[in-house]
N, C-alpha and C. Protein backbone atom coordinates (compact mmCIF):
# COMPACT_ATOMS: atom_id res chain seq x y z
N UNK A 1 0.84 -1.17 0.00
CA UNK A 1 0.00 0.00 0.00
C UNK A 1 0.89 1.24 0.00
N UNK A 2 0.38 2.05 -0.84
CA UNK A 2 1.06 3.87 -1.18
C UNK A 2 1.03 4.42 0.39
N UNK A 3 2.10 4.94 0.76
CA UNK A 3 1.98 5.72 2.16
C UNK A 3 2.33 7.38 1.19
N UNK A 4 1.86 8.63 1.46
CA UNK A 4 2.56 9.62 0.60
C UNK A 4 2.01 10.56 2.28
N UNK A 5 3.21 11.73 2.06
CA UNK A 5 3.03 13.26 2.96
C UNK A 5 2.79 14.08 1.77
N UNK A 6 1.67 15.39 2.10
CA UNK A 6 1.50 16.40 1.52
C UNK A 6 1.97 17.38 2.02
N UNK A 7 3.09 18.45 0.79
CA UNK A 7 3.44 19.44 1.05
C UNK A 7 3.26 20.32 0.14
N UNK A 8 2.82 21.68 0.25
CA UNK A 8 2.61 22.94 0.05
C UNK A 8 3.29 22.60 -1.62
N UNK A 9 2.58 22.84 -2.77
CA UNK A 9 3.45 23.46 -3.69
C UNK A 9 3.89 24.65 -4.03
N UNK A 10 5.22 24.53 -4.42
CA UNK A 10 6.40 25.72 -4.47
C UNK A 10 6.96 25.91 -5.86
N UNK A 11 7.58 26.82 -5.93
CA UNK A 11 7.72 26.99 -7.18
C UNK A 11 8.85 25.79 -7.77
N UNK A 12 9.55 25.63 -6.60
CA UNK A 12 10.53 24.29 -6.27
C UNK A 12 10.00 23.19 -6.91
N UNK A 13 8.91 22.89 -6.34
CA UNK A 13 8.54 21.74 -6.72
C UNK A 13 8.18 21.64 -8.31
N UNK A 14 7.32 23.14 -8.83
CA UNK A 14 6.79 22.63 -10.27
C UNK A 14 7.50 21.64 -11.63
N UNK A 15 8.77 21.85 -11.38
CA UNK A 15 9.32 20.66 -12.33
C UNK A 15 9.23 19.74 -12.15
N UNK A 16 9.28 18.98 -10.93
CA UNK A 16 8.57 17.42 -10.91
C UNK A 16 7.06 17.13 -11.52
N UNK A 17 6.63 17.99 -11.20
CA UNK A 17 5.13 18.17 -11.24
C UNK A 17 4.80 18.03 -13.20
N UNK A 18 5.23 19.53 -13.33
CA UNK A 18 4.87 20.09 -14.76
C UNK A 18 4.75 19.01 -16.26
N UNK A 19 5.89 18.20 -15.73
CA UNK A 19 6.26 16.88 -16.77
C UNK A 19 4.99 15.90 -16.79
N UNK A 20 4.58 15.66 -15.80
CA UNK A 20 2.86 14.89 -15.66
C UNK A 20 1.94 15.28 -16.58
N UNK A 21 2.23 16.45 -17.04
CA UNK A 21 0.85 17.16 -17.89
C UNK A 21 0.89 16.91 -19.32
N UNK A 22 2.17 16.43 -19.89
CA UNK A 22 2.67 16.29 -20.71
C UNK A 22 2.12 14.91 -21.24
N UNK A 23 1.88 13.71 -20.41
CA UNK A 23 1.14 12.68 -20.59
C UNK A 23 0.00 13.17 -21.68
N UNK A 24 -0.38 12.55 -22.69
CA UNK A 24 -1.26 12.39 -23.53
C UNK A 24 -2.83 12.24 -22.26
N UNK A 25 -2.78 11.39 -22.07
CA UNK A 25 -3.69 11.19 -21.03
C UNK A 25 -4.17 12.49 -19.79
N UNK A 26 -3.36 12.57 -19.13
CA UNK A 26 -3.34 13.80 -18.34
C UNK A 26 -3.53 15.37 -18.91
N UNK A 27 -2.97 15.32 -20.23
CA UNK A 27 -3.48 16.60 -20.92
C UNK A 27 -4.97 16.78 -21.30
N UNK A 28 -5.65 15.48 -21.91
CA UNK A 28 -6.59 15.79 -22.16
C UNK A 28 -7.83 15.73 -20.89
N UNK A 29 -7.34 15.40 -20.11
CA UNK A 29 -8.24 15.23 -18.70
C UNK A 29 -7.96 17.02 -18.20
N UNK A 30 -7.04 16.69 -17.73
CA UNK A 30 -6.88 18.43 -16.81
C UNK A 30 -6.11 19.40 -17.91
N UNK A 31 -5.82 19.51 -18.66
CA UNK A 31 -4.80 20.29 -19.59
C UNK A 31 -3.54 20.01 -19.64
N UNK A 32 -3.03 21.06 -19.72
CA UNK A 32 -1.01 20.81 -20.41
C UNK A 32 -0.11 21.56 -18.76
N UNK A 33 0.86 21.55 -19.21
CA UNK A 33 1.69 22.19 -18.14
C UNK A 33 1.58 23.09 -17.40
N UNK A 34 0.27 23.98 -18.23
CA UNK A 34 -0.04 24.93 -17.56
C UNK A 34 -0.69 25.39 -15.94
N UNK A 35 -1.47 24.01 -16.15
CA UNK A 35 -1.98 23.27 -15.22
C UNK A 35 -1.73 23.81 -13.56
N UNK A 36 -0.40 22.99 -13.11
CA UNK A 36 0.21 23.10 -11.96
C UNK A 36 0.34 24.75 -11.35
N UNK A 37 0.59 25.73 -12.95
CA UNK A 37 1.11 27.20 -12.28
C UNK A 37 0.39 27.49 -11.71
N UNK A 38 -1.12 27.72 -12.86
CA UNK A 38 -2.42 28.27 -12.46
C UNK A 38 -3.06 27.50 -10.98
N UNK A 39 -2.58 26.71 -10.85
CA UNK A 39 -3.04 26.01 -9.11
C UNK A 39 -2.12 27.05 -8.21
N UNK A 40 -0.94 27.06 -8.53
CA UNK A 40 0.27 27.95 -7.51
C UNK A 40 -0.51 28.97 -7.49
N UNK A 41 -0.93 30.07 -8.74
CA UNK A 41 -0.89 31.43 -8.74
C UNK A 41 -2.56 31.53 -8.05
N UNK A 42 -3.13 30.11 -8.36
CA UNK A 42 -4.84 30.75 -7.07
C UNK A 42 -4.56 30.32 -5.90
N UNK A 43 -3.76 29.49 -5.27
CA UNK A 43 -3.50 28.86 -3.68
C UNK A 43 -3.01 30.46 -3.53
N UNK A 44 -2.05 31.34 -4.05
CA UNK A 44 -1.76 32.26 -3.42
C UNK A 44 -2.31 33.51 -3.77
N UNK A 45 -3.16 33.58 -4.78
CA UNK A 45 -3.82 35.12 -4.62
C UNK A 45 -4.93 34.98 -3.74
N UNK A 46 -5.76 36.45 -3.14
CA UNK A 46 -6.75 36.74 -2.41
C UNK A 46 -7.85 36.82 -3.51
N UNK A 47 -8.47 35.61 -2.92
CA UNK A 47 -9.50 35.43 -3.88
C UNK A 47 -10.96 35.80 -3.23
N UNK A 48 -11.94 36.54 -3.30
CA UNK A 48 -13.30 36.64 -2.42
C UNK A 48 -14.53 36.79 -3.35
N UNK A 49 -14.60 35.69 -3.81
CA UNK A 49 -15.27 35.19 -5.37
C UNK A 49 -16.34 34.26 -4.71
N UNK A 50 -17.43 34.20 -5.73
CA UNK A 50 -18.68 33.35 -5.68
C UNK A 50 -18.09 32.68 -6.94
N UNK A 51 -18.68 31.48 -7.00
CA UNK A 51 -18.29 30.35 -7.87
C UNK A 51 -19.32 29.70 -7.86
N UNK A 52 -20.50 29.44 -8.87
CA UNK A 52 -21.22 28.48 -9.28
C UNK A 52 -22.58 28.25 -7.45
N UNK A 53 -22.54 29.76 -7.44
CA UNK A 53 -23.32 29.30 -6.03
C UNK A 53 -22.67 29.42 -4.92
N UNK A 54 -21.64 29.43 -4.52
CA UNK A 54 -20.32 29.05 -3.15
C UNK A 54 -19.61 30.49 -3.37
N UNK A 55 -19.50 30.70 -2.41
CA UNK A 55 -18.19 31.48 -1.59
C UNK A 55 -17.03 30.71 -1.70
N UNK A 56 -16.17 31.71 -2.34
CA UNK A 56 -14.64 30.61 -2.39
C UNK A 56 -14.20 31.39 -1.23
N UNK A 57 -13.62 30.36 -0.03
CA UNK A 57 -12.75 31.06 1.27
C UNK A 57 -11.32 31.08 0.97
N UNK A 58 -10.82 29.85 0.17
CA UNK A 58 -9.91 29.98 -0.21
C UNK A 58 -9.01 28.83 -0.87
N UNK A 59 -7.77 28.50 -1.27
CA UNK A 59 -7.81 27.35 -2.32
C UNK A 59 -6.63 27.02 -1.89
N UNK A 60 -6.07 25.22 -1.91
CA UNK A 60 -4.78 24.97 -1.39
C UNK A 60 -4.38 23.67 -2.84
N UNK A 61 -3.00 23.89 -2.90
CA UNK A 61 -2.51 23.19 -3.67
C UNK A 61 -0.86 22.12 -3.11
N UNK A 62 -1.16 21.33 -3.09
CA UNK A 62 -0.40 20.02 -2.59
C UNK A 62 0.65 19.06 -3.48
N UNK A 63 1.58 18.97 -3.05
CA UNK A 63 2.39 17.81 -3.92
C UNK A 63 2.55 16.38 -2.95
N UNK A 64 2.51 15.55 -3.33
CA UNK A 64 2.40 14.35 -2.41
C UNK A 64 3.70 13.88 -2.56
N UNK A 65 4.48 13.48 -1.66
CA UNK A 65 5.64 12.74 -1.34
C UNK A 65 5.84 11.30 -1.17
N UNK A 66 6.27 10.29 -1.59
CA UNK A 66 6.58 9.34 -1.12
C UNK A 66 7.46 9.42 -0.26
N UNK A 67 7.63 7.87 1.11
CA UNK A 67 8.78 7.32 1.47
C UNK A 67 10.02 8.13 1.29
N UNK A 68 10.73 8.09 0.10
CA UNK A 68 11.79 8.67 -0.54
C UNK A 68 12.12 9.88 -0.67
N UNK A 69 10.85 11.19 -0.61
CA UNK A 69 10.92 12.35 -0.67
C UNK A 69 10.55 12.47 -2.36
N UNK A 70 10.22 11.79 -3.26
CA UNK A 70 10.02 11.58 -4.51
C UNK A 70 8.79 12.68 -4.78
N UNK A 71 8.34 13.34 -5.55
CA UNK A 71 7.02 13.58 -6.08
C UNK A 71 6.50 12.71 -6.69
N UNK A 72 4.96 12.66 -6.23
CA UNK A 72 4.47 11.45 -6.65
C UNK A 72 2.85 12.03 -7.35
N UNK A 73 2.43 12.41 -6.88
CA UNK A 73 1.14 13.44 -7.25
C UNK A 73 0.62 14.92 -6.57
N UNK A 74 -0.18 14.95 -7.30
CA UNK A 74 -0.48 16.85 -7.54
C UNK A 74 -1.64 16.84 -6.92
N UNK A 75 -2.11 17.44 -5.83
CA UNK A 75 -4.13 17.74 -5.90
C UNK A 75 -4.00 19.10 -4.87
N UNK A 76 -5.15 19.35 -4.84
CA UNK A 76 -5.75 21.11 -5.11
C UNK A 76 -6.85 21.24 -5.09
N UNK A 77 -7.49 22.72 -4.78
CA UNK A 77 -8.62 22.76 -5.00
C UNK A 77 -9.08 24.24 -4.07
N UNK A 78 -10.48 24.24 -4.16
CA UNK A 78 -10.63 25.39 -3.39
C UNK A 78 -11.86 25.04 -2.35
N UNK A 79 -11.78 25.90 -1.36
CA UNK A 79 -12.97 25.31 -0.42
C UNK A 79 -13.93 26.32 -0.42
N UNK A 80 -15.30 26.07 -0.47
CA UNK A 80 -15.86 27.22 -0.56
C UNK A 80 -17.34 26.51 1.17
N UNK A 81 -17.53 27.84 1.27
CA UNK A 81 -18.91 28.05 2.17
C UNK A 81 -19.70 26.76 2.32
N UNK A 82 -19.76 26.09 1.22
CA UNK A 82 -21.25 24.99 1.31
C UNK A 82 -20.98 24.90 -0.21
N UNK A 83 -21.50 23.39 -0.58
CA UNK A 83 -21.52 22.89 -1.73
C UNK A 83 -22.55 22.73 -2.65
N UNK A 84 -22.70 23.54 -3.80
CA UNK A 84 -23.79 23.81 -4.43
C UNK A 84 -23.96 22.96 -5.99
N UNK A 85 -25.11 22.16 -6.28
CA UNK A 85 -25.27 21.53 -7.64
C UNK A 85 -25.65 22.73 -8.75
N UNK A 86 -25.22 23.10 -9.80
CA UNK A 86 -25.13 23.96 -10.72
C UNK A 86 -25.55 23.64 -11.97
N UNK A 87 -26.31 24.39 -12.49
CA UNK A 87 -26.90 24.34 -13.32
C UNK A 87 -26.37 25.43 -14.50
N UNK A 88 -25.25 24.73 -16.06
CA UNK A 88 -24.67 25.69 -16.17
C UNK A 88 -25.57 26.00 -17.63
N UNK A 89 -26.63 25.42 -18.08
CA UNK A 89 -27.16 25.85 -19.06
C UNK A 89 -28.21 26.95 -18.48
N UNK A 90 -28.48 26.83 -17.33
CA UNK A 90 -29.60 28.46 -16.70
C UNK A 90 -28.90 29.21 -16.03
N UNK A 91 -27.73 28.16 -15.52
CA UNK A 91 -27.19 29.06 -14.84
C UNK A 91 -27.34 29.65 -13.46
N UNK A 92 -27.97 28.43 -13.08
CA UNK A 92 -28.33 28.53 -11.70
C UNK A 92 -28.41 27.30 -10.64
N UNK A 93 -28.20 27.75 -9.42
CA UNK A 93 -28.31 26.47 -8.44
C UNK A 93 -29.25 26.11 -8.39
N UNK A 94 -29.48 24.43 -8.43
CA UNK A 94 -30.60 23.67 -8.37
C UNK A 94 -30.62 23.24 -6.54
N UNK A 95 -29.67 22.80 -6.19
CA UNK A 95 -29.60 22.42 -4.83
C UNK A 95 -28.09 22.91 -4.16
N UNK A 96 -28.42 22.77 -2.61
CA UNK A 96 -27.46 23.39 -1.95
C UNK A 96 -27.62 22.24 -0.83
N UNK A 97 -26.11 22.42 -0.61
CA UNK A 97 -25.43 20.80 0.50
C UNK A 97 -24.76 21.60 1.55
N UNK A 98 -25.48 21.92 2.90
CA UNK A 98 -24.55 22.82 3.46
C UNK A 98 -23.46 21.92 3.81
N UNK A 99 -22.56 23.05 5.34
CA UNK A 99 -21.06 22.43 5.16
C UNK A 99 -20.14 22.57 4.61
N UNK A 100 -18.82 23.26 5.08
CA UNK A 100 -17.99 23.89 4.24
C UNK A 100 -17.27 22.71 3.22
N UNK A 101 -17.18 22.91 2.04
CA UNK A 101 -17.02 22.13 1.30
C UNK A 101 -15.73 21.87 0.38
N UNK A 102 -14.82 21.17 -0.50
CA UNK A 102 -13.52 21.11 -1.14
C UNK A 102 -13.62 20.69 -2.47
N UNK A 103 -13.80 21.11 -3.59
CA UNK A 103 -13.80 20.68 -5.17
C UNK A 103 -12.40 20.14 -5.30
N UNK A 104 -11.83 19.01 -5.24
CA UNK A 104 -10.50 18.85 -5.36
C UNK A 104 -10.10 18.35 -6.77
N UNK A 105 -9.27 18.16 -7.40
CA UNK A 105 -8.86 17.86 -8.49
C UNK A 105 -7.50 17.16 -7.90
N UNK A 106 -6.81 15.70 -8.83
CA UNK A 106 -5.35 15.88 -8.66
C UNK A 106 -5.02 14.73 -9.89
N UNK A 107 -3.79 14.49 -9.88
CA UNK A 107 -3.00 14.03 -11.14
C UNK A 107 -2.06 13.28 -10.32
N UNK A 108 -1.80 12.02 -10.52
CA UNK A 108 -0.96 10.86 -10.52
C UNK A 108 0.40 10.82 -11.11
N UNK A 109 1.26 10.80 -10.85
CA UNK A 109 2.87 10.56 -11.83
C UNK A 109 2.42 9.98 -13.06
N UNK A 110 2.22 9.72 -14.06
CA UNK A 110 1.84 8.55 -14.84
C UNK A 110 2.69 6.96 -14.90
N UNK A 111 3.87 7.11 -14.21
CA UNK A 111 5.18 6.18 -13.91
C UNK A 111 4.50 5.49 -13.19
N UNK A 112 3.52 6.46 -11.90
CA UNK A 112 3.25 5.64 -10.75
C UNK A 112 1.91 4.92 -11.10
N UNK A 113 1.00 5.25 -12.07
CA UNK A 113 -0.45 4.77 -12.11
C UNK A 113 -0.40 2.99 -12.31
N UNK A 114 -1.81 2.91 -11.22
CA UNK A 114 -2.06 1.57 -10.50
C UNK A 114 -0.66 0.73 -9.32
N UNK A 115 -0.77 2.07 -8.53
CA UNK A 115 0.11 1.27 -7.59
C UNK A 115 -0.15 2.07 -6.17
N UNK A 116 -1.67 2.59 -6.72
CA UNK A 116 -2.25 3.20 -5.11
C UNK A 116 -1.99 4.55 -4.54
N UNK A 117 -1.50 5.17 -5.29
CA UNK A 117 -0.57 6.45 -5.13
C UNK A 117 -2.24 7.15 -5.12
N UNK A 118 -2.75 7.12 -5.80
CA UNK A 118 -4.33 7.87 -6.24
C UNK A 118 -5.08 7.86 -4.89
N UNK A 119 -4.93 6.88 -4.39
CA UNK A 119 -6.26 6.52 -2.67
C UNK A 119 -5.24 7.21 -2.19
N UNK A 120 -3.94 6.87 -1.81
CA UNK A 120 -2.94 7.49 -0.38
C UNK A 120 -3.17 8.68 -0.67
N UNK A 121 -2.42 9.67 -1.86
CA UNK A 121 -3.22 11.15 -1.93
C UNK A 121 -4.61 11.89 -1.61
N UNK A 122 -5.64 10.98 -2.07
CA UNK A 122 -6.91 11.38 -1.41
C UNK A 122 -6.98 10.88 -0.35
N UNK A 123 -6.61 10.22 0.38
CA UNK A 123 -6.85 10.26 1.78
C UNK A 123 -5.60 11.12 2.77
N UNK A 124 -4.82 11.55 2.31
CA UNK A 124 -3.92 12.49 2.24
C UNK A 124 -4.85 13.90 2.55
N UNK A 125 -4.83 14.24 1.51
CA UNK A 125 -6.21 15.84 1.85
C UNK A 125 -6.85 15.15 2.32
N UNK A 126 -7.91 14.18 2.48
CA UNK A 126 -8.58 14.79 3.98
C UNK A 126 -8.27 14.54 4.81
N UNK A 127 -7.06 14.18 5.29
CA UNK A 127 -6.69 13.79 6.57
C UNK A 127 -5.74 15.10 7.08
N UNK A 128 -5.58 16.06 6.01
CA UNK A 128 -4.70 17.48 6.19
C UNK A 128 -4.94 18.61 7.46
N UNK A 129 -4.11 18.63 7.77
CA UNK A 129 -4.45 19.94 9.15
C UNK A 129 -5.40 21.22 8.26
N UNK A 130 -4.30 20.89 7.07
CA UNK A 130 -4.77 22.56 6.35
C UNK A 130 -6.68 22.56 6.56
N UNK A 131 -7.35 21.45 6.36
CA UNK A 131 -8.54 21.28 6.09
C UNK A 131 -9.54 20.77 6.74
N UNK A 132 -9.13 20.36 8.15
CA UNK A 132 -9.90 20.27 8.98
C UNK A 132 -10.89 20.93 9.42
N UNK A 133 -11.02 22.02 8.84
CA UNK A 133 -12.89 22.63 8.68
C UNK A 133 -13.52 21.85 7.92
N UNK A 134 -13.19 21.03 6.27
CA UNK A 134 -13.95 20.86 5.44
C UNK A 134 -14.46 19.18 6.08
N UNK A 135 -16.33 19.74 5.97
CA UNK A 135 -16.38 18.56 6.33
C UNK A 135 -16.99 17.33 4.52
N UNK A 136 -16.94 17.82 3.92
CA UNK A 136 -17.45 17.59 2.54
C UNK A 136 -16.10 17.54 1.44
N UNK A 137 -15.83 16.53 0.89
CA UNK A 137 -15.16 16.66 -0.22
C UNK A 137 -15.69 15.83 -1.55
N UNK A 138 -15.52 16.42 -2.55
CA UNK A 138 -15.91 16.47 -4.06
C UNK A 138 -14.93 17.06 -5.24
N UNK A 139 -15.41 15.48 -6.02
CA UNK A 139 -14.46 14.72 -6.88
C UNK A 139 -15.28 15.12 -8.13
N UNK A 140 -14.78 16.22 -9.23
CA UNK A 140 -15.71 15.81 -10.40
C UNK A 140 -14.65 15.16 -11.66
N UNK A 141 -15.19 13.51 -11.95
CA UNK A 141 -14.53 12.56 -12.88
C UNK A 141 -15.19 12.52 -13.55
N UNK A 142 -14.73 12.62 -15.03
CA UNK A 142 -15.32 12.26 -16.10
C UNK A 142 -16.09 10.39 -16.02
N UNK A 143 -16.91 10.16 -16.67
CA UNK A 143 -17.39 9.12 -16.57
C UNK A 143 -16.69 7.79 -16.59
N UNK A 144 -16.41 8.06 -18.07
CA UNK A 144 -15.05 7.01 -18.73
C UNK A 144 -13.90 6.54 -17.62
N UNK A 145 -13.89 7.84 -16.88
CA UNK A 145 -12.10 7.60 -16.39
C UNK A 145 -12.22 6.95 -14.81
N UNK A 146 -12.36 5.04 -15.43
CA UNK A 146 -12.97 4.63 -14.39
C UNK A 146 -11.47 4.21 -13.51
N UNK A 147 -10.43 4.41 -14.21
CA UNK A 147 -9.23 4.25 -12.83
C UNK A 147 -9.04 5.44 -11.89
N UNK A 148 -9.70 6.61 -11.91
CA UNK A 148 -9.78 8.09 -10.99
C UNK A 148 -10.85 7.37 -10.17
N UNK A 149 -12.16 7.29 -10.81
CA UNK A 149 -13.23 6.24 -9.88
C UNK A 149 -13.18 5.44 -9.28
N UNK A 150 -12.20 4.68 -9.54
CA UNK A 150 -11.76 3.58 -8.23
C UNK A 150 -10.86 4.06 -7.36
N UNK A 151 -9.99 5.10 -7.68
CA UNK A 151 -9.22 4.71 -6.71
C UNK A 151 -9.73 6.48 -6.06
N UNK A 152 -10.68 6.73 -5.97
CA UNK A 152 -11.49 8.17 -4.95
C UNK A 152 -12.20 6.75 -4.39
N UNK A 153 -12.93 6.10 -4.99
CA UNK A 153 -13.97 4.55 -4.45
C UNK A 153 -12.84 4.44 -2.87
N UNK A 154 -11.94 3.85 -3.39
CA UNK A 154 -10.87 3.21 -2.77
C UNK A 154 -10.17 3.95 -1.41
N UNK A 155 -10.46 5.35 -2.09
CA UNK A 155 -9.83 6.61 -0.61
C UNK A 155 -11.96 6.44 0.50
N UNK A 156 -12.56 5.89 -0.46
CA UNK A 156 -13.95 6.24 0.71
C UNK A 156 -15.17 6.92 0.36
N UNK A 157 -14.54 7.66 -1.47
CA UNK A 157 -15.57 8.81 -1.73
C UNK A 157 -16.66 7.63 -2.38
N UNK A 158 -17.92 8.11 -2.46
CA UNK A 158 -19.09 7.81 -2.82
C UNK A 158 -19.65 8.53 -3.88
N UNK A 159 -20.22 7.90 -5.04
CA UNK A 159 -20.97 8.75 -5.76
C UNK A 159 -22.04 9.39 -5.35
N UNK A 160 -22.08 10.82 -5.75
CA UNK A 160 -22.73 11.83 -5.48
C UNK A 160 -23.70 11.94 -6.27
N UNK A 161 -23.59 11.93 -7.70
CA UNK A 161 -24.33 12.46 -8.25
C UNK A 161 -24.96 10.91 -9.16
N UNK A 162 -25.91 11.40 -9.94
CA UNK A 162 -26.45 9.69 -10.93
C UNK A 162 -25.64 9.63 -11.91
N UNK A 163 -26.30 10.99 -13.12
CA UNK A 163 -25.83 11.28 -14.27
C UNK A 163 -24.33 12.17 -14.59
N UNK A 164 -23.68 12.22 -15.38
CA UNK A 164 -22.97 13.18 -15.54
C UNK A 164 -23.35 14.60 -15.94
N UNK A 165 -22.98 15.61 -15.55
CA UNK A 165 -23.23 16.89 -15.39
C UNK A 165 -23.33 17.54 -17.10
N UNK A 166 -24.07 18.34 -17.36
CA UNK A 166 -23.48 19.08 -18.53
C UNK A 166 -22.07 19.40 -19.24
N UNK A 167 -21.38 19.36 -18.07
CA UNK A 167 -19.43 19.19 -18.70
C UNK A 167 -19.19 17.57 -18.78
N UNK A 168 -20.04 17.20 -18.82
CA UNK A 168 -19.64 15.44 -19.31
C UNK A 168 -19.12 15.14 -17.10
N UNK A 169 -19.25 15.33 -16.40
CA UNK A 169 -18.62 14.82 -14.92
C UNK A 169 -19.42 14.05 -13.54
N UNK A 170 -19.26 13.28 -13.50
CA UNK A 170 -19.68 12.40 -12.50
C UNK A 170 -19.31 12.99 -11.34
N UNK A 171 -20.28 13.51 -10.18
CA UNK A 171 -19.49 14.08 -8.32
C UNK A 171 -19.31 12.83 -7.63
N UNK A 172 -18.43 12.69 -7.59
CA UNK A 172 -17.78 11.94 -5.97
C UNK A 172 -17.86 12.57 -4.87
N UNK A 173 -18.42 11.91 -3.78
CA UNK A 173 -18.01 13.20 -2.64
C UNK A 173 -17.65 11.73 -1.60
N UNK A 174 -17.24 12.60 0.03
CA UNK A 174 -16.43 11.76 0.89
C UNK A 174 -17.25 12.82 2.12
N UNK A 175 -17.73 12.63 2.59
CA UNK A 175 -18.37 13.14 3.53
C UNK A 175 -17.77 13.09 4.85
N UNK A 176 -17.64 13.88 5.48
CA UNK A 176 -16.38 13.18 7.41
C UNK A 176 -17.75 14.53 8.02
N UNK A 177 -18.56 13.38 9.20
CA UNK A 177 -19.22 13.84 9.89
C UNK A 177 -20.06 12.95 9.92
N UNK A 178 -21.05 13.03 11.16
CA UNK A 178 -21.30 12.06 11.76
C UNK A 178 -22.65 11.46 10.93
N UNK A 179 -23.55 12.28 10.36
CA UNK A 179 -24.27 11.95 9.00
C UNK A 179 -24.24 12.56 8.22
N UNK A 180 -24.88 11.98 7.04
CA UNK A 180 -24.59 12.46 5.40
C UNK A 180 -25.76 13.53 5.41
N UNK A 181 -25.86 14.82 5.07
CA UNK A 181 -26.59 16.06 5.08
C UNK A 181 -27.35 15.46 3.82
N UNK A 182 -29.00 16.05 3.93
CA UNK A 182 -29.65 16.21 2.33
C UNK A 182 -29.19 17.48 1.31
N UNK A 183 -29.37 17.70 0.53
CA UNK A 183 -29.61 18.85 -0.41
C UNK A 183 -31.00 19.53 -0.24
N UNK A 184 -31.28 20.94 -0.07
CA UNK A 184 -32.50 21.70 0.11
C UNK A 184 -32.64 22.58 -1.39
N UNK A 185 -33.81 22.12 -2.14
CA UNK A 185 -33.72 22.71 -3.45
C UNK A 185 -33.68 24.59 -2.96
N UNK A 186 -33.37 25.16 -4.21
CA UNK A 186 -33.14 26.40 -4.46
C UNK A 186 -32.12 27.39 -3.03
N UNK A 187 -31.39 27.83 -3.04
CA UNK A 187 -30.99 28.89 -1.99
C UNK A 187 -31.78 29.91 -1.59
């Protein structure tokens, strides 16, 4: 089993990182190299933005370590107020999940894929000091990309949602609290 530590990404780190994006695979999922900066440059600007319904409080970006001190994977994301289902053809929230909440995204070495690195990272963030407010975390995977789905399955997350969303994405979420909250239509 993958054991990994999460630390802060730095500008240090982006060359381990940046080469991941480069994967054929990984580009067309999250994009190209660009990827990793644009995570650096929102973990550190002051952001006091509504997003799709949510208050963004603020956004953290992580490199996962192996054993060795190796880079092994990338995840990120931003936490906002409470977690809202979006509706992007009206353009509006259909339901709201209170509970401060985490949209995370992350990327695997491609060297390392299927050797567990994917669960130890997600259970990595939520097990983070940084995030011990969030009691809600959410995974949006494309349908297809059923090795991201197993191995969020594998860290604990649960499907959230039935269908995939208008951007083609399936929600995962991982809930930490003592029960699973409903959704209350409209805000």
């Amino acid at each position: 089993m993958a054991t990994v530590r999460l630390v802060p990404l730095t500008p240090e780190l982006l060359p381990a990182v940046q080469p991941w994006f480069e994967h054929p695979e990984v580009r067309r999922r999250l994009g190209g190299p660009e990827w990793p900066v644009r995570e650096f440059a929102l973990r550190t600007a002051d952001r006091r933005e509504t997003f799709r319904g949510m208050s963004v409080l603020r956004a953290h970006s992580f490199v996962a370590l192996d054993d060795a001190g190796a880079a092994v994977a990338h995840i990120g994301g931003d936490v906002y107020d409470r977690w809202a289902v979006w509706d992007p053809a009206r353009e509006e929230v259909l339901a709201v999940h209170p509970g401060r909440a985490m949209g995370a995204a992350y990327v695997v070495d491609p060297a390392r894929w299927g050797r567990g690195v994917g669960r130890a990272t997600l259970r990595a963030l939520v097990d983070a000091p940084e995030v011990a407010d969030v009691v809600q975390f959410l995974l949006g995977i494309e349908e297809d990309n059923a090795a991201s789905r197993a191995a969020a399955a594998a860290a604990g997350f649960t499907r959230f949602t039935g269908e995939p969303d208008a951007e083609g994405m399936v929600y995962l979420r991982l809930y930490r609290g003592s029960s699973v909250p409903g959704g209350t239509l409209r805000p």
